[in-house]
C-alpha atoms as a PDB file:
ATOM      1  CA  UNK A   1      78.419 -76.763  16.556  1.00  0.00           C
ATOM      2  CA  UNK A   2      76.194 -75.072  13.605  1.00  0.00           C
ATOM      3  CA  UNK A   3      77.949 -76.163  10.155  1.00  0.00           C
ATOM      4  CA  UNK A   4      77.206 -74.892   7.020  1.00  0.00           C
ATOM      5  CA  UNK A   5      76.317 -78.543   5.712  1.00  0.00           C
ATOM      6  CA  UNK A   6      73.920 -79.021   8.476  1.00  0.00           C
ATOM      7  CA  UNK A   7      72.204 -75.460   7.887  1.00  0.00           C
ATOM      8  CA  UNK A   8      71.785 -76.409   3.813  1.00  0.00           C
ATOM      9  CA  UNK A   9      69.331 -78.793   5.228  1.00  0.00           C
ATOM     10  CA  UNK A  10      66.686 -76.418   5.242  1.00  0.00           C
ATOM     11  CA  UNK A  11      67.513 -74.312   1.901  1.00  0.00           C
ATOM     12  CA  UNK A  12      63.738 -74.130  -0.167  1.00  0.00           C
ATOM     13  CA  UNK A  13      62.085 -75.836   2.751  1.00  0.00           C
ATOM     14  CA  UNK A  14      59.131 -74.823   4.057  1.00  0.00           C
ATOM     15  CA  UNK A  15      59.799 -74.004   7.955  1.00  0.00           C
ATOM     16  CA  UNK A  16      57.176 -72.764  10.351  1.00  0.00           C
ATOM     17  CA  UNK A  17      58.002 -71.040  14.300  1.00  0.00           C
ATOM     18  CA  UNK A  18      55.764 -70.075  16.280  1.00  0.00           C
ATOM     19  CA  UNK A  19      57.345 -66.994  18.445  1.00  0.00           C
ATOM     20  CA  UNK A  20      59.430 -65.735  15.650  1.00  0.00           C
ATOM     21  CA  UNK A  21      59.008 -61.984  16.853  1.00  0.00           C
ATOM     22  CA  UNK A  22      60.755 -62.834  20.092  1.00  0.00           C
ATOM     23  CA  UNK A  23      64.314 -62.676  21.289  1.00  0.00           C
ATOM     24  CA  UNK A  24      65.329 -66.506  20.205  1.00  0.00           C
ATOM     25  CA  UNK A  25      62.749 -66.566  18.014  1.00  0.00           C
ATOM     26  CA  UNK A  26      63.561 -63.665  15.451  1.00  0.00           C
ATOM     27  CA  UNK A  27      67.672 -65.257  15.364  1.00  0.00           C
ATOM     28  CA  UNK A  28      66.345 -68.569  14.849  1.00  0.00           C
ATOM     29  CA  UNK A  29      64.062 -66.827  11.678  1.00  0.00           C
ATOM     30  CA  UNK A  30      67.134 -64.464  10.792  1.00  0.00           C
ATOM     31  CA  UNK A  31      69.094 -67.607  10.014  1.00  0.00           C
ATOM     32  CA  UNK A  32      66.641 -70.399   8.210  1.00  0.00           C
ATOM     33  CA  UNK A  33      65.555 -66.884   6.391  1.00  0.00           C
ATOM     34  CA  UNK A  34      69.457 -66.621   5.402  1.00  0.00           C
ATOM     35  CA  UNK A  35      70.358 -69.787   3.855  1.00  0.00           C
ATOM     36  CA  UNK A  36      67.080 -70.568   2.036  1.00  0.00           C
ATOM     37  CA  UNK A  37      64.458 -71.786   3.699  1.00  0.00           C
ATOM     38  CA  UNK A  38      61.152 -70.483   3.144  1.00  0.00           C
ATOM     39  CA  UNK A  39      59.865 -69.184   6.516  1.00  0.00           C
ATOM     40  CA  UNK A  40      56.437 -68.589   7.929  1.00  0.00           C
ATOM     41  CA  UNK A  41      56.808 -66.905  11.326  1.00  0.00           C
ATOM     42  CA  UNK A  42      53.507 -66.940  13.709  1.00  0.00           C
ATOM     43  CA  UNK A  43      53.814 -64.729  16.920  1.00  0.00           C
ATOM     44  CA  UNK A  44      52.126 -61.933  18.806  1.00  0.00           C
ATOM     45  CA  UNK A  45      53.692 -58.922  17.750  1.00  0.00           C
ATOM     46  CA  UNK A  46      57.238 -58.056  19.040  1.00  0.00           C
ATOM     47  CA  UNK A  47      56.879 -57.165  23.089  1.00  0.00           C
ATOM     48  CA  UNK A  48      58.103 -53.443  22.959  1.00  0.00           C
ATOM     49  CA  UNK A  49      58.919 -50.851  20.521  1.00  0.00           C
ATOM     50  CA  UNK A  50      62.677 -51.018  20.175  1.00  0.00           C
ATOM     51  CA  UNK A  51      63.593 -55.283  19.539  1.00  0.00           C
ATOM     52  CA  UNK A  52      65.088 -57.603  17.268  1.00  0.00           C
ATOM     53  CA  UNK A  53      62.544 -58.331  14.978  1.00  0.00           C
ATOM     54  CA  UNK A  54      62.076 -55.504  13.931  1.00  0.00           C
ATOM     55  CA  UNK A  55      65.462 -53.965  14.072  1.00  0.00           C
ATOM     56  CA  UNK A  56      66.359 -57.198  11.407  1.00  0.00           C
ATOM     57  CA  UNK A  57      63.753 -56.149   9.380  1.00  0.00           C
ATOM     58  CA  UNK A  58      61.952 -59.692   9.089  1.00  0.00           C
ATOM     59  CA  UNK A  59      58.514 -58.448   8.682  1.00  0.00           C
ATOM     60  CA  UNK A  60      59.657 -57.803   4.763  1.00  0.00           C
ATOM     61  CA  UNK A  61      61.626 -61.193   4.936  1.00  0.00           C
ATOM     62  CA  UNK A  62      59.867 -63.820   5.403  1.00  0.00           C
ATOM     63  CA  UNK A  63      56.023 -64.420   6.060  1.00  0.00           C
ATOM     64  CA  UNK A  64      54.789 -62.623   8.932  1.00  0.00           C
ATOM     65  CA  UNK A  65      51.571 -64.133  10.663  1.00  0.00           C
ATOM     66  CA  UNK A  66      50.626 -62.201  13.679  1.00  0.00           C
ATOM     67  CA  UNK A  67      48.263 -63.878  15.948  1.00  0.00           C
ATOM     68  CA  UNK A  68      48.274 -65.986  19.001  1.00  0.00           C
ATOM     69  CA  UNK A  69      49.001 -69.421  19.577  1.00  0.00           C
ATOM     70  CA  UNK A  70      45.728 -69.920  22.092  1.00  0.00           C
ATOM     71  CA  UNK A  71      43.731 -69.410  18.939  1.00  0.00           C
ATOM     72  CA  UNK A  72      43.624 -73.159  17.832  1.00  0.00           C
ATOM     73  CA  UNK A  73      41.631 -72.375  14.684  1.00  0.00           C
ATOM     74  CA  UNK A  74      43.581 -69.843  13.380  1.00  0.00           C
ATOM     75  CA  UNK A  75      47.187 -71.781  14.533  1.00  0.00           C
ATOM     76  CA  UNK A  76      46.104 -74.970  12.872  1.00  0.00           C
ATOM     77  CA  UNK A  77      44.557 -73.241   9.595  1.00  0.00           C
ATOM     78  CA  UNK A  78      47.737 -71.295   9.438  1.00  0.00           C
ATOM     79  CA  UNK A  79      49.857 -74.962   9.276  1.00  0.00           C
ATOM     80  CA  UNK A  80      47.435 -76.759   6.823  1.00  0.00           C
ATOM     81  CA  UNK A  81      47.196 -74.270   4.402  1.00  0.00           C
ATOM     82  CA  UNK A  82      51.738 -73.650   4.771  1.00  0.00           C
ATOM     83  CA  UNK A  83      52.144 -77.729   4.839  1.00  0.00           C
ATOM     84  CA  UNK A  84      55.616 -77.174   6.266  1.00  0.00           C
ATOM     85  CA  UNK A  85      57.870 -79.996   6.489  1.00  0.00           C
ATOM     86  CA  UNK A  86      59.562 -78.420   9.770  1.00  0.00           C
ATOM     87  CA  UNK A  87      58.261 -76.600  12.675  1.00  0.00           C
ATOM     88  CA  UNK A  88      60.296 -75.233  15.609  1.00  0.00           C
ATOM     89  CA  UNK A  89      57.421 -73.878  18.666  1.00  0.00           C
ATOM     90  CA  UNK A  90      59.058 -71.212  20.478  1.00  0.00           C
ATOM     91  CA  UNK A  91      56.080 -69.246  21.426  1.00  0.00           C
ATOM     92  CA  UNK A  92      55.459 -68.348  25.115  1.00  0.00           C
ATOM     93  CA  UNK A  93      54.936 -66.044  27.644  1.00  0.00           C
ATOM     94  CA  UNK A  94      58.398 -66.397  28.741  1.00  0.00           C
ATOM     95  CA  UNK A  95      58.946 -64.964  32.053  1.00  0.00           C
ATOM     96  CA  UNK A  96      58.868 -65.640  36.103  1.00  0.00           C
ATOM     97  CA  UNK A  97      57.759 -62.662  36.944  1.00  0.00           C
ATOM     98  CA  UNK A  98      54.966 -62.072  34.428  1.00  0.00           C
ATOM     99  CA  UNK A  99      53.807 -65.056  35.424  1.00  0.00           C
ATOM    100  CA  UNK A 100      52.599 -64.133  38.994  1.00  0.00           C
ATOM    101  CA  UNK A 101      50.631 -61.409  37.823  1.00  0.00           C
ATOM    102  CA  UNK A 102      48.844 -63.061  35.215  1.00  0.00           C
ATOM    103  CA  UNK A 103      48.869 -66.722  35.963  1.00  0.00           C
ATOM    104  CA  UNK A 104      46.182 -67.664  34.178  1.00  0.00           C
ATOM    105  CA  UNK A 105      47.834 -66.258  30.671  1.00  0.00           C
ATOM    106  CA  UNK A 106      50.742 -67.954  31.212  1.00  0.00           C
ATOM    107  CA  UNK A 107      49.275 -71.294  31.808  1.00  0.00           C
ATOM    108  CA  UNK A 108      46.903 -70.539  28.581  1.00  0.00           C
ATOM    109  CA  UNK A 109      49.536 -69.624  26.446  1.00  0.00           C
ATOM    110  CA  UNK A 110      52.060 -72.261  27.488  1.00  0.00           C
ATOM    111  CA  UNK A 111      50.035 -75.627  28.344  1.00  0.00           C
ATOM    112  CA  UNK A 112      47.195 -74.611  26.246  1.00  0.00           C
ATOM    113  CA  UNK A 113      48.985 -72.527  23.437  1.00  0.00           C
ATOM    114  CA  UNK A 114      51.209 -75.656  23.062  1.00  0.00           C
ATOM    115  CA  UNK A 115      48.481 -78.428  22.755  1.00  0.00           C
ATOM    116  CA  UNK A 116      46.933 -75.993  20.233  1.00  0.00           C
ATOM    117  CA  UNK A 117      50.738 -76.436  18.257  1.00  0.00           C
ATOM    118  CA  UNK A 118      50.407 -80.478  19.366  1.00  0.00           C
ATOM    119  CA  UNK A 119      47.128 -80.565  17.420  1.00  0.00           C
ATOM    120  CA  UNK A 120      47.978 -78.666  14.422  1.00  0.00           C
ATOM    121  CA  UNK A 121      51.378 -80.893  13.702  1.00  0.00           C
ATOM    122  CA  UNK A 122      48.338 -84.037  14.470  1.00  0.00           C
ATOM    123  CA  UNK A 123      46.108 -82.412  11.519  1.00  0.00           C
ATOM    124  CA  UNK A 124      49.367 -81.199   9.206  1.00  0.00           C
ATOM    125  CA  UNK A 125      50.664 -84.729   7.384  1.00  0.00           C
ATOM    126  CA  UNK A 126      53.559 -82.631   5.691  1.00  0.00           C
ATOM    127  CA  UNK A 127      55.207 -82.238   8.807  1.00  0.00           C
ATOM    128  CA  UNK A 128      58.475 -84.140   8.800  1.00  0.00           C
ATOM    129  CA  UNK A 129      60.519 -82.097  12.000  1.00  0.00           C
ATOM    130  CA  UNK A 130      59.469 -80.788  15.408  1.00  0.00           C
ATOM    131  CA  UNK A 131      61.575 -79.214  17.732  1.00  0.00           C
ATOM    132  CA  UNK A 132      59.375 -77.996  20.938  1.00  0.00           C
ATOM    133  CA  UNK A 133      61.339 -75.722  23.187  1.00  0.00           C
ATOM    134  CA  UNK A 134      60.096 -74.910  27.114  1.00  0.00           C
ATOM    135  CA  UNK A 135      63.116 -74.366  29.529  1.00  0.00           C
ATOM    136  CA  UNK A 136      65.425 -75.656  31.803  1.00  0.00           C
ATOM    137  CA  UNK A 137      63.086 -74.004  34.844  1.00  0.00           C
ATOM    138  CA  UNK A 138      60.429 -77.260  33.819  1.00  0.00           C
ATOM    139  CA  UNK A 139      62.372 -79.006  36.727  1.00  0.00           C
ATOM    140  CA  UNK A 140      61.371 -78.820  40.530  1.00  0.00           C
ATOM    141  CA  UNK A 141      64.427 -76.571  41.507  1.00  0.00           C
ATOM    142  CA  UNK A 142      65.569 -78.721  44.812  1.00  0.00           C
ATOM    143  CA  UNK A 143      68.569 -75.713  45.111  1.00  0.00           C
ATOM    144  CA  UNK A 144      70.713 -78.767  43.449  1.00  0.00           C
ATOM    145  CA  UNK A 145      74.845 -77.457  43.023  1.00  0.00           C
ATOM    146  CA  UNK A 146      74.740 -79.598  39.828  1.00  0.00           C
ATOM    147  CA  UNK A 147      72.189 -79.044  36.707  1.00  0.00           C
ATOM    148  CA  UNK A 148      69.513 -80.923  36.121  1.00  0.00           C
ATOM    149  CA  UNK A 149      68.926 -84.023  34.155  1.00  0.00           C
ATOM    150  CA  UNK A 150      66.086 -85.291  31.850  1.00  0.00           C
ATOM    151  CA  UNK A 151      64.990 -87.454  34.002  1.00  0.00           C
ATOM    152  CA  UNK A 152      64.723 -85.300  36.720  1.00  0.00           C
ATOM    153  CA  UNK A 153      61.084 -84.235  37.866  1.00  0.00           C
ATOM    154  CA  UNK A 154      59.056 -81.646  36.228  1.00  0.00           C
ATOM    155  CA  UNK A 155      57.475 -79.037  38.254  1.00  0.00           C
ATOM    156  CA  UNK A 156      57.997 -75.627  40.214  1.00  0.00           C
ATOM    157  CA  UNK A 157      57.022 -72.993  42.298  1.00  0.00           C
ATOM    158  CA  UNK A 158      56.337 -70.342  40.560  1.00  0.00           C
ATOM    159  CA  UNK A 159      53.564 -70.352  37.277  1.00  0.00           C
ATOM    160  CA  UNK A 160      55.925 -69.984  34.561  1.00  0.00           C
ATOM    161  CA  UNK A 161      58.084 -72.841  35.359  1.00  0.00           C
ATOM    162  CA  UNK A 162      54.860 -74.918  36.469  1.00  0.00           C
ATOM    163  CA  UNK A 163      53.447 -74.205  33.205  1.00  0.00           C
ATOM    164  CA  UNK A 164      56.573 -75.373  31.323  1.00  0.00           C
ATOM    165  CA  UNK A 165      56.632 -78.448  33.492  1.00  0.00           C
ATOM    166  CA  UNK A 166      52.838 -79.155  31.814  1.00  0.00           C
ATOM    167  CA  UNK A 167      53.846 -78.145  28.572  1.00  0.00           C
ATOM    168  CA  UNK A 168      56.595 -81.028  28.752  1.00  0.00           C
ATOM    169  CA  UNK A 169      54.144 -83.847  30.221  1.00  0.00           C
ATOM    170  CA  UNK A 170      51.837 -82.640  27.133  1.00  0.00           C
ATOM    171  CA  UNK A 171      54.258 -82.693  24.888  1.00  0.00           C
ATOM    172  CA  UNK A 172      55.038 -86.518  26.061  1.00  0.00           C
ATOM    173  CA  UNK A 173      51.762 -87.869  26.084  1.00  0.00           C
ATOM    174  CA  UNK A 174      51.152 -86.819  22.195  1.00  0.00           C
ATOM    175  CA  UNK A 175      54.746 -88.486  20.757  1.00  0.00           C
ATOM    176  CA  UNK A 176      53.517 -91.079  22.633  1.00  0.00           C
ATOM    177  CA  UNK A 177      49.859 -91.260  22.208  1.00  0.00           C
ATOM    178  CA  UNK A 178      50.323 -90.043  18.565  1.00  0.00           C
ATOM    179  CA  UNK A 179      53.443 -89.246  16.666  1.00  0.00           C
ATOM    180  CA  UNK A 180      54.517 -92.535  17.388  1.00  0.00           C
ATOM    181  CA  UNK A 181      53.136 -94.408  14.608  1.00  0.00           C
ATOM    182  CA  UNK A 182      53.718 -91.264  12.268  1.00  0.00           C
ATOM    183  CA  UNK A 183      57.321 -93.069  11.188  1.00  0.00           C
ATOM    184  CA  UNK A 184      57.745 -89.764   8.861  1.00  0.00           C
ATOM    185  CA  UNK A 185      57.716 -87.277  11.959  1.00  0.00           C
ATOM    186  CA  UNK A 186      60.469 -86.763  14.217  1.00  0.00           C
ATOM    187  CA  UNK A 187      59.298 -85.205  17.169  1.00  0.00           C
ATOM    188  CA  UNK A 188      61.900 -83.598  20.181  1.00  0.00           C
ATOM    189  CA  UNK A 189      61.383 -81.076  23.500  1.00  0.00           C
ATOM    190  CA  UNK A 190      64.392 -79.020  24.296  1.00  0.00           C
ATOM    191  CA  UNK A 191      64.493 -77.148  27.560  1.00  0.00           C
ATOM    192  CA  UNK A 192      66.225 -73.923  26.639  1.00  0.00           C
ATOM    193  CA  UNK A 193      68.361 -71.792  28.698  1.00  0.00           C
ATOM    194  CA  UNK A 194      68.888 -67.875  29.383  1.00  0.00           C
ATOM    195  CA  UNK A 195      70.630 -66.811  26.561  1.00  0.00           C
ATOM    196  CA  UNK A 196      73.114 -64.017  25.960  1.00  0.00           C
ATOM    197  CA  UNK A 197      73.649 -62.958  22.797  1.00  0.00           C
ATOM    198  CA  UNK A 198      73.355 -59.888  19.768  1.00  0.00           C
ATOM    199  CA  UNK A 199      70.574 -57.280  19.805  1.00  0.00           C
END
């Protein structure tokens, strides 16, 4: 459960998402925007005409960067010059379907687009908080009656849910490789579900 105390954490702190314009994405900015924290949101612009982003007006209410996640220069500029302390990467092209028309976007955006995000928090030293969402279709879906488990193996048929799969074993080898040592960075992948929810 969400508490207030837990939510002052972020009041006057500077918070970067990537995806902010997006269904999760624009709640998630809604909220930090509401009890404080100073928000920079960097997304493509909002998918259609009538969404949540806009309909909670956040292009007035916090600081709007739109641009794409694949463009590494722009993504890691964009961090540097903010110096947040927390970042939350929600940015994807989010869906199966999608995904088998355009394969090749959706591995860009999410393998690629997310080792672009790795290597901005690598080159950003004011980063203290990283929360990296994929999914919960990362897993190999074996047609299993229970849910899946962290351990379980990464994978899947489709693009989207290979691509999140990668994103994961990318996201591993840099805590690994390199937030490690960085004892001031906390670094965690959570493998969001479908949501249901307002707007």
């Amino acid at each position: 459960m969400v508490t207030p105390e837990f939510l002052s954490t972020f009041k006057g702190r500077r918070v970067m998402l990537t995806g902010h314009t997006g269904f999760k994405g624009s709640w998630l900015a809604f909220l930090l925007h509401e009890v404080g924290a100073d928000v920079l949101g960097y997304a493509l612009a909002p998918a259609s005409e009538k969404n949540h982003f806009d309909l909670l007006g956040l292009k007035d209410s916090i600081q709007h960067i739109e641009a794409d996640i694949r463009d590494d220069k722009k993504l890691k500029s964009t961090m540097c010059d903010f110096q947040p302390e927390f970042v939350f990467h929600l940015a994807a092209q989010a869906l199966v379907r999608p995904s088998y028309d355009d394969p090749r976007l959706t591995f860009e955006t999410n393998v690629m687009g997310s080792v672009n995000l790795l290597e901005a928090v690598r080159a950003c030293d004011s980063v203290r908080s990283l929360v990296y969402i994929t999914s919960d279709k990362c897993y190999e879906n074996l047609e299993w009656v229970w849910g899946y488990r962290e351990n379980d193996r990464l994978g899947g048929h489709d693009p989207y849910s290979a691509s999140k799969g990668a994103a994961e074993i990318a996201f591993s080898a840099y805590a690994r490789s390199f937030f490690f040592d960085r004892s001031e960075l906390g670094a965690a992948t959570t493998r969001a579900g479908n949501v249901i929810g307002g707007g």
